[in-house]
Protein backbone atom coordinates (compact mmCIF):
# COMPACT_ATOMS: atom_id res chain seq x y z
CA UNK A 1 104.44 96.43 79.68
CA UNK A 2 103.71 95.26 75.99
CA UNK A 3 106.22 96.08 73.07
CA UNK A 4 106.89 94.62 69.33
CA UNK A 5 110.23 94.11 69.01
CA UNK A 6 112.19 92.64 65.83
CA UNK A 7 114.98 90.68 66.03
CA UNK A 8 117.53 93.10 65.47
CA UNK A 9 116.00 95.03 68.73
CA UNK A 10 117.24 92.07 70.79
CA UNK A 11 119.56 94.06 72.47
CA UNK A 12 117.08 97.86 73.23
CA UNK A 13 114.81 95.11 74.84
CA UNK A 14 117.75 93.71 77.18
CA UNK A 15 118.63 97.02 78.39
CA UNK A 16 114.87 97.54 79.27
CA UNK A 17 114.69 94.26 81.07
CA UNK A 18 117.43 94.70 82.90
CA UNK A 19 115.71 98.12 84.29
CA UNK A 20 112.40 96.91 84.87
CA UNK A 21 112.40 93.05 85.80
CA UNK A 22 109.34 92.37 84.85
CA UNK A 23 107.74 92.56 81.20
CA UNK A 24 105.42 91.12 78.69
CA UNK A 25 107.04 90.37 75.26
CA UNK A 26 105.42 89.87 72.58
CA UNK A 27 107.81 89.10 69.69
CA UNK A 28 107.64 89.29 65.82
CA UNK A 29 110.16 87.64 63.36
CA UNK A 30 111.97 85.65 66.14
CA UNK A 31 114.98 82.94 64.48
CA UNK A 32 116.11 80.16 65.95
CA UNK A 33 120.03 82.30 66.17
CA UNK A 34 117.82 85.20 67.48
CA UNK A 35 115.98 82.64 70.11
CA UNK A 36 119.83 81.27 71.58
CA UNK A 37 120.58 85.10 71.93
CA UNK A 38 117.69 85.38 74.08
CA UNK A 39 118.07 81.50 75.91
CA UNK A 40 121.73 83.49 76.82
CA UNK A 41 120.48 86.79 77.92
CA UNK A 42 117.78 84.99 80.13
CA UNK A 43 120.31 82.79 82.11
CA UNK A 44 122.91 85.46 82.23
CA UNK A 45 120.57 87.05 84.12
CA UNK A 46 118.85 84.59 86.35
CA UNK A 47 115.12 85.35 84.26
CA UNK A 48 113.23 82.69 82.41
CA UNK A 49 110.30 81.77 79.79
CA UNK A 50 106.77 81.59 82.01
CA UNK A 51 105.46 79.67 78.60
CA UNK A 52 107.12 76.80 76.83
CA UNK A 53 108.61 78.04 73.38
CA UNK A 54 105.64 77.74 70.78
CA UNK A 55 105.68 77.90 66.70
CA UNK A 56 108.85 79.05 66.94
CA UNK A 57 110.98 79.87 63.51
CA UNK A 58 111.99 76.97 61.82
CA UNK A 59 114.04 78.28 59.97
CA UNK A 60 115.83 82.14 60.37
CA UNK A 61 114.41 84.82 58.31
CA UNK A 62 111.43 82.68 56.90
CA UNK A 63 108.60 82.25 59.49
CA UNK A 64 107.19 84.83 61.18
CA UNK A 65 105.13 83.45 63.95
CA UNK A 66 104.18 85.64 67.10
CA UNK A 67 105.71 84.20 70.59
CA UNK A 68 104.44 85.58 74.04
CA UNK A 69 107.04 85.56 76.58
CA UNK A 70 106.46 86.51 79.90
CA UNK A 71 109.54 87.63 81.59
CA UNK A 72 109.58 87.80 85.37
CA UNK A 73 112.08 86.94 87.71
CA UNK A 74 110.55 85.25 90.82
CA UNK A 75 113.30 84.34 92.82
CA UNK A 76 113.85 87.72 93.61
CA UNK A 77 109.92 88.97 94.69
CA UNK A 78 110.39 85.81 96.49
CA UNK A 79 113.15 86.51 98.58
CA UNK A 80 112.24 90.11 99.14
CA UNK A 81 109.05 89.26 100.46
CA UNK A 82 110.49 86.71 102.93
CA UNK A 83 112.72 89.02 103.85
CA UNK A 84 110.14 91.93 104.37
CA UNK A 85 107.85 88.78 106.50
CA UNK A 86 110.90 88.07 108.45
CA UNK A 87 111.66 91.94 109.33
CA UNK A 88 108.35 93.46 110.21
CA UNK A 89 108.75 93.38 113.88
CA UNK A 90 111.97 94.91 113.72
CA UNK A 91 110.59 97.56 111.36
CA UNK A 92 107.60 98.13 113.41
CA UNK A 93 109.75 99.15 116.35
CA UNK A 94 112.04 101.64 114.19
CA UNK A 95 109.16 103.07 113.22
CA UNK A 96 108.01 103.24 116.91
CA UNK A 97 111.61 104.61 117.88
CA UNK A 98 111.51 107.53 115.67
CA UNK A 99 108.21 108.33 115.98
CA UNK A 100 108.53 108.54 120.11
CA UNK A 101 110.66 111.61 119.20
CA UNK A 102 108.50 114.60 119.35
CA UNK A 103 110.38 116.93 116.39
CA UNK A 104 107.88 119.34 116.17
CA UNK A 105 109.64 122.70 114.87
CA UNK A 106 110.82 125.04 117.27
CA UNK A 107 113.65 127.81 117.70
CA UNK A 108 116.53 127.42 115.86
CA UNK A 109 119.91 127.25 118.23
CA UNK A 110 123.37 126.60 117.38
CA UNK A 111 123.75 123.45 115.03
CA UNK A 112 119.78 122.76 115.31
CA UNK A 113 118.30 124.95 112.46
CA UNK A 114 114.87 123.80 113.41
CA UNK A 115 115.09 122.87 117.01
CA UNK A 116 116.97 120.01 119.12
CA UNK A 117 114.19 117.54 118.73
CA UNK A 118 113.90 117.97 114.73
CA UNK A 119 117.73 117.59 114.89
CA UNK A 120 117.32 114.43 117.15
CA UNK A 121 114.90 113.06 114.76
CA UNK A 122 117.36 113.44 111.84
CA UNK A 123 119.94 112.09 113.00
CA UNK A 124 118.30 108.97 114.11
CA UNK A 125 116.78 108.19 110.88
CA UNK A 126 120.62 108.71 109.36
CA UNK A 127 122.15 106.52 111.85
CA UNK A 128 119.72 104.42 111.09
CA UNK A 129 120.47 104.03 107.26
CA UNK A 130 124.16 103.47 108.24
CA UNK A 131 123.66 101.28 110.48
CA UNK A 132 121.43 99.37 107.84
CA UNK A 133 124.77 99.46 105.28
CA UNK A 134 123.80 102.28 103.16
CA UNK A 135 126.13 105.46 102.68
CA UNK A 136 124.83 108.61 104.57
CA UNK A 137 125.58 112.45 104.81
CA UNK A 138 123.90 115.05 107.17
CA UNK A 139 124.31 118.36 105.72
CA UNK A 140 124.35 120.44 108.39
CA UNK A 141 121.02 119.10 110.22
CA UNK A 142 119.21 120.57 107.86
CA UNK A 143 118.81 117.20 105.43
CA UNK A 144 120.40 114.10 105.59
CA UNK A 145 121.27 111.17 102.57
CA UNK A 146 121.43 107.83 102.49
CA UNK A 147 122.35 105.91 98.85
CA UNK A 148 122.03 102.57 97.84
CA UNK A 149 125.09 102.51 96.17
CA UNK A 150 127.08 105.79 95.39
CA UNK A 151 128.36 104.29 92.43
CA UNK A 152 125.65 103.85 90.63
CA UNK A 153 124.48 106.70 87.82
CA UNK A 154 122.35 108.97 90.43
CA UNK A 155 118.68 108.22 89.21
CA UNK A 156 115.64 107.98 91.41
CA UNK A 157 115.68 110.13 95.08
CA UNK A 158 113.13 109.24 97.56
CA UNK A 159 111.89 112.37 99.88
CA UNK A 160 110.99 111.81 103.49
CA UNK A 161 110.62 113.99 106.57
CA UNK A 162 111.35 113.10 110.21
CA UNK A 163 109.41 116.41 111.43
CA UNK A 164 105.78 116.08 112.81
CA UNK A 165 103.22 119.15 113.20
CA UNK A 166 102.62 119.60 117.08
CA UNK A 167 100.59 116.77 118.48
CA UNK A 168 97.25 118.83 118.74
CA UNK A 169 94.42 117.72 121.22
CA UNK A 170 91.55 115.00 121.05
CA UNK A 171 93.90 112.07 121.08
CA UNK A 172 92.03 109.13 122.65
CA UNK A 173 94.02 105.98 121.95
CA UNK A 174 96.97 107.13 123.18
CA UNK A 175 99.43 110.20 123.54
CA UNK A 176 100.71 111.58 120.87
CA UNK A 177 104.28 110.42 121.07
CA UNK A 178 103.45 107.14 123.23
CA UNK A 179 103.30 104.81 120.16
CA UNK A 180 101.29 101.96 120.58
CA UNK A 181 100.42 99.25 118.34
CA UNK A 182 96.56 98.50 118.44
CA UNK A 183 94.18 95.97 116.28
CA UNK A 184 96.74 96.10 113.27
CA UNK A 185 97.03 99.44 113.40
CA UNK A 186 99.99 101.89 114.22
CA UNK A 187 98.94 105.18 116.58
CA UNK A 188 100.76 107.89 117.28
CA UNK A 189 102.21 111.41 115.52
CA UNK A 190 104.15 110.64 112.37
CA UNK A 191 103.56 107.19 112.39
CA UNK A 192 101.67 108.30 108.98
CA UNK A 193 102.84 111.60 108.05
CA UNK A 194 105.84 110.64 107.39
CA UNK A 195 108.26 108.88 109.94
CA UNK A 196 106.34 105.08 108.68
CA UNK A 197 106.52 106.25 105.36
CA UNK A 198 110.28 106.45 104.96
CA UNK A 199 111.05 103.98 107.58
CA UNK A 200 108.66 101.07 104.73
CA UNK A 201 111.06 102.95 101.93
CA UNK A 202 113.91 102.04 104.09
CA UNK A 203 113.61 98.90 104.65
CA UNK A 204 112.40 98.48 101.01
CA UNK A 205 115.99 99.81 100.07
CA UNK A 206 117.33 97.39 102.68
CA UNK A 207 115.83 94.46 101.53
CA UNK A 208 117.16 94.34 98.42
CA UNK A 209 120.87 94.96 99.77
CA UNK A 210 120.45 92.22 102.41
CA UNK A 211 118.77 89.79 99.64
CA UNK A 212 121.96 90.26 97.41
CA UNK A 213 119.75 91.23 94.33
CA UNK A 214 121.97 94.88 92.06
CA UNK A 215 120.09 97.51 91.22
CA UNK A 216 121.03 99.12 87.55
CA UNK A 217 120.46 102.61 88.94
CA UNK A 218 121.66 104.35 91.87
CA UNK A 219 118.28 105.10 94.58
CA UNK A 220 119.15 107.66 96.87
CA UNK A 221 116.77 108.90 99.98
CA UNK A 222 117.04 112.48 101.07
CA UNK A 223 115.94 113.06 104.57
CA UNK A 224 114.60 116.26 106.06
């Protein structure tokens, strides 16, 4: 992302940083008092300068040179992708777990609106989210939540769905609800469509939590 900013947008461009970790600065009429704002902002927050400090103003108010700053914080894409490295198997076989569950919709009965195996399915992928930390509701077995953290301003929701069509006919790898992992590759119903899915946004949520980085705005997934 690419924005002019003056110095008296100092603090517009903090907020913005502090949403979205990553950005491309490129600053106009930068001070040195404007420059010790920013060298305090940046370790507040753990982020840094990818470029040394060039033809900076000597002097506040008088020279107007153009700095490109390149703000990125790479401890934390460090750590989350270690973390991600270090969890795939364990991922792969929650994936494999929910996916041996074959919620294909059927007759409603009491306290399964849409059949006992979509309401199995459900409430594995919620126990799963608690049992990963995160805060969780089932509404009736009809959709389930899980939220990052509840206490954040309610922002972004990410949709899933543990219920698979039926399994259909032709399968030649393997059954439909046998999950097997083959040559890289994931087969089985819902293992794309869209138990793996949410399971990857799961553990993407999980991640961060169990890599100790805050988010500014609450992330909430909604489970049907």
């Amino acid at each position: 992302c690419l924005r002019h900013f003056s110095y008296y947008d100092i603090e517009t461009l903090g907020d913005l940083v502090k949403q979205q970790r990553s950005y491309v600065c490129k600053f106009r009429n930068i001070g040195k008092s404007t420059m010790k704002i920013w060298d305090e902002f940046l370790e507040e927050h753990g982020l840094h300068f990818s470029k040394e400090k060039e033809n900076m103003a000597t002097q506040l108010g008088r020279s107007w040179e153009i700095c490109n700053i390149e703000i990125e914080d790479e401890k934390m894409n460090q750590k989350v992708n270690e973390w991600i490295d270090s969890h795939q198997d364990e991922l792969l076989q929650d994936i494999k777990d929910l996916c041996a569950i074959p919620s294909v919709l059927a007759d409603a009965e009491e306290d399964a609106p849409f059949g006992v195996e979509c309401k199995k399915a459900l409430n594995a992928a919620i126990d799963l989210c608690a049992k990963y930390g995160f805060e969780t509701k089932n509404y009736d077995n009809y959709v389930g939540t899980a939220d990052f953290d509840s206490s954040l301003p309610h922002t972004l929701d990410m949709l899933g769905h543990t219920d698979v069509v039926p399994a259909g006919e032709g399968w030649t790898v393997t059954e439909p609800f046998n999950i097997i992992e083959k040559d890289g590759r994931l087969y089985g119903r819902g293992t794309s469509d869209d138990k793996g899915p949410m399971m990857c946004a799961l553990y993407a949520m999980r991640a961060l939590k169990e890599t100790g980085f805050p988010l500014p705005k609450g992330v909430r997934m909604i489970i049907g």
